[in-house]
Protein backbone atom coordinates (compact mmCIF):
# COMPACT_ATOMS: atom_id res chain seq x y z
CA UNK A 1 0.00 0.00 0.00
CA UNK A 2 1.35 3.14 -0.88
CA UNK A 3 2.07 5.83 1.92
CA UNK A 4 -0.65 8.70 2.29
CA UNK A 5 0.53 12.00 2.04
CA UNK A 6 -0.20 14.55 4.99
CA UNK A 7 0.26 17.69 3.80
CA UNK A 8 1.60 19.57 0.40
CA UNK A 9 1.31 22.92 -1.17
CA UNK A 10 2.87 24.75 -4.43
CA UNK A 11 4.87 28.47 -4.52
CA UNK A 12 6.81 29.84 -7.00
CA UNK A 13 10.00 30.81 -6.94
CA UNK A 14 13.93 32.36 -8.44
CA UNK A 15 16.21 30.09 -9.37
CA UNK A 16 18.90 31.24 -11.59
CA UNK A 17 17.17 33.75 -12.95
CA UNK A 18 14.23 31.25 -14.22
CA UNK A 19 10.58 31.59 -12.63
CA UNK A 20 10.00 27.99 -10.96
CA UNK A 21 6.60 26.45 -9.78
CA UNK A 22 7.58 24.24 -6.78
CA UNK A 23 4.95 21.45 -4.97
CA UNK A 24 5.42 19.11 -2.28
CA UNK A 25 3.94 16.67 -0.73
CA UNK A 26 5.26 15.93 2.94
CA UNK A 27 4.79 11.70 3.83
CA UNK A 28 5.08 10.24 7.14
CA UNK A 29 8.94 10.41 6.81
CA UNK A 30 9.83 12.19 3.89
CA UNK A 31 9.00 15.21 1.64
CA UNK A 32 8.37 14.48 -2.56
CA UNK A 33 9.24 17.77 -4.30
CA UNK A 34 8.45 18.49 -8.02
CA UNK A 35 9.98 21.49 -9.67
CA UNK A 36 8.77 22.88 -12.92
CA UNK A 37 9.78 25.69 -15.23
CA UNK A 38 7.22 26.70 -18.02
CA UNK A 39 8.61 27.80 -21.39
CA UNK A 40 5.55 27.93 -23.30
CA UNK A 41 2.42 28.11 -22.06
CA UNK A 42 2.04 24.75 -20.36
CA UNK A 43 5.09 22.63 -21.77
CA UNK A 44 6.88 22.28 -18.86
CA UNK A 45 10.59 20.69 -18.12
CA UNK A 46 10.51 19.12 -14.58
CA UNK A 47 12.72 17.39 -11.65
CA UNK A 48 12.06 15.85 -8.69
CA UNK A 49 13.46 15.21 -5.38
CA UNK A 50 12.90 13.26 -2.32
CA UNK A 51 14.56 14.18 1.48
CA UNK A 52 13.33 13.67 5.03
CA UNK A 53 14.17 17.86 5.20
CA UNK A 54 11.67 20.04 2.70
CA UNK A 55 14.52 22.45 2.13
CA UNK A 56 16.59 19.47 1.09
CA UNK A 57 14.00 18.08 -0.82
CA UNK A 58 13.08 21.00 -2.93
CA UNK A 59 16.93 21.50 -3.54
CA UNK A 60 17.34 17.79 -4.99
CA UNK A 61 14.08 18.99 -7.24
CA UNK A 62 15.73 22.09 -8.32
CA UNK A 63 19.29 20.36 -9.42
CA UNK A 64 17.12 17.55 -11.18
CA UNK A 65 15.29 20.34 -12.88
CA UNK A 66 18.80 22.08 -14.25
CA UNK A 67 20.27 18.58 -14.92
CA UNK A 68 16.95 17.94 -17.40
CA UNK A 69 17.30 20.90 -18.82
CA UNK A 70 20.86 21.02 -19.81
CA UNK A 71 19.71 17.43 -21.19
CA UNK A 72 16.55 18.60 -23.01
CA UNK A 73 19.19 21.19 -24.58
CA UNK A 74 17.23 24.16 -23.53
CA UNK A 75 19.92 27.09 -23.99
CA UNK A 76 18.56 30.19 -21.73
CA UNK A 77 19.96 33.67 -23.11
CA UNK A 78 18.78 36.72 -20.76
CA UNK A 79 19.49 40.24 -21.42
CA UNK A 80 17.99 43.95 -21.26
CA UNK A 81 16.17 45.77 -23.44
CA UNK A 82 17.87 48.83 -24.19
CA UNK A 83 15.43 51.02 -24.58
CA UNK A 84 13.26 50.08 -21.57
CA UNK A 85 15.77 48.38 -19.62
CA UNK A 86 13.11 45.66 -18.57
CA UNK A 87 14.70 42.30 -18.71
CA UNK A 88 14.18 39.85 -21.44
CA UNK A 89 14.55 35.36 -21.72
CA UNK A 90 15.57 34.00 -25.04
CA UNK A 91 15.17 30.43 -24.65
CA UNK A 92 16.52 28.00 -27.38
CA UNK A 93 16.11 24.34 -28.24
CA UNK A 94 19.50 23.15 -29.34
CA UNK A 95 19.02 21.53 -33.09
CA UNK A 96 19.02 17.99 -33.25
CA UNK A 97 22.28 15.96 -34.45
CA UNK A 98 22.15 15.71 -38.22
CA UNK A 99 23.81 12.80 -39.49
C-alpha cells in the first residue's frame, strides 16, 4: 500500500534567474518535491526530489530540474532591453544531431 501523504502545497520561486513552480507533498517520513519551469504556455521541463528535510528536498528537485534541462538542450539567453531596460529570456532548443 502506498504511503498517504499529509500535507503539500505549491509556490513559485527564483532560481537562476528562471521563474519555478515548486509542490510538495510531505509523507510520514519524507517530503516528494516536483519542480517545474514553463517555457511555453504549459510545456513544462521538470525534476524531482525526495529528502526527510523540505529544504533538502526541494533543492534535490531544483538540481534535477537544471540537470533535465541542460539534457533537453534548452539554452537560456537573458538580457535587457535597451530602450526600456526591462529584462528579457531568449530560450533556445538546441538543433538535433544531423547525421
Amino acid at each position: 500500500m502506498q504511503p498517504l501523504p499529509k500535507d503539500g502545497g505549491t509556490f513559485w520561486t527564483t532560481h537562476r534567474g528562471l521563474r519555478i513552480q515548486v509542490s510538495y507533498t510531505e509523507y510520514e517520513n519524507y517530503y516528494d518535491a516536483f519542480t517545474s519551469f514553463y517555457y511555453w504556455e504549459e510545456e513544462s521541463i521538470d525534476g524531482w526530489g525526495q529528502h526527510p528535510i523540505l529544504n533538502l528536498a526541494v533543492a534535490g528537485a531544483l538540481e534535477s530540474l537544471m540537470e533535465e534541462i541542460e539534457e533537453q538542450g534548452l539554452d537560456i539567453w537573458t538580457t535587457t532591453r535597451p530602450s526600456t531596460k526591462q529584462k528579457v529570456q531568449f530560450l533556445m532548443f538546441r538543433p538535433d544531431d544531423i547525421n
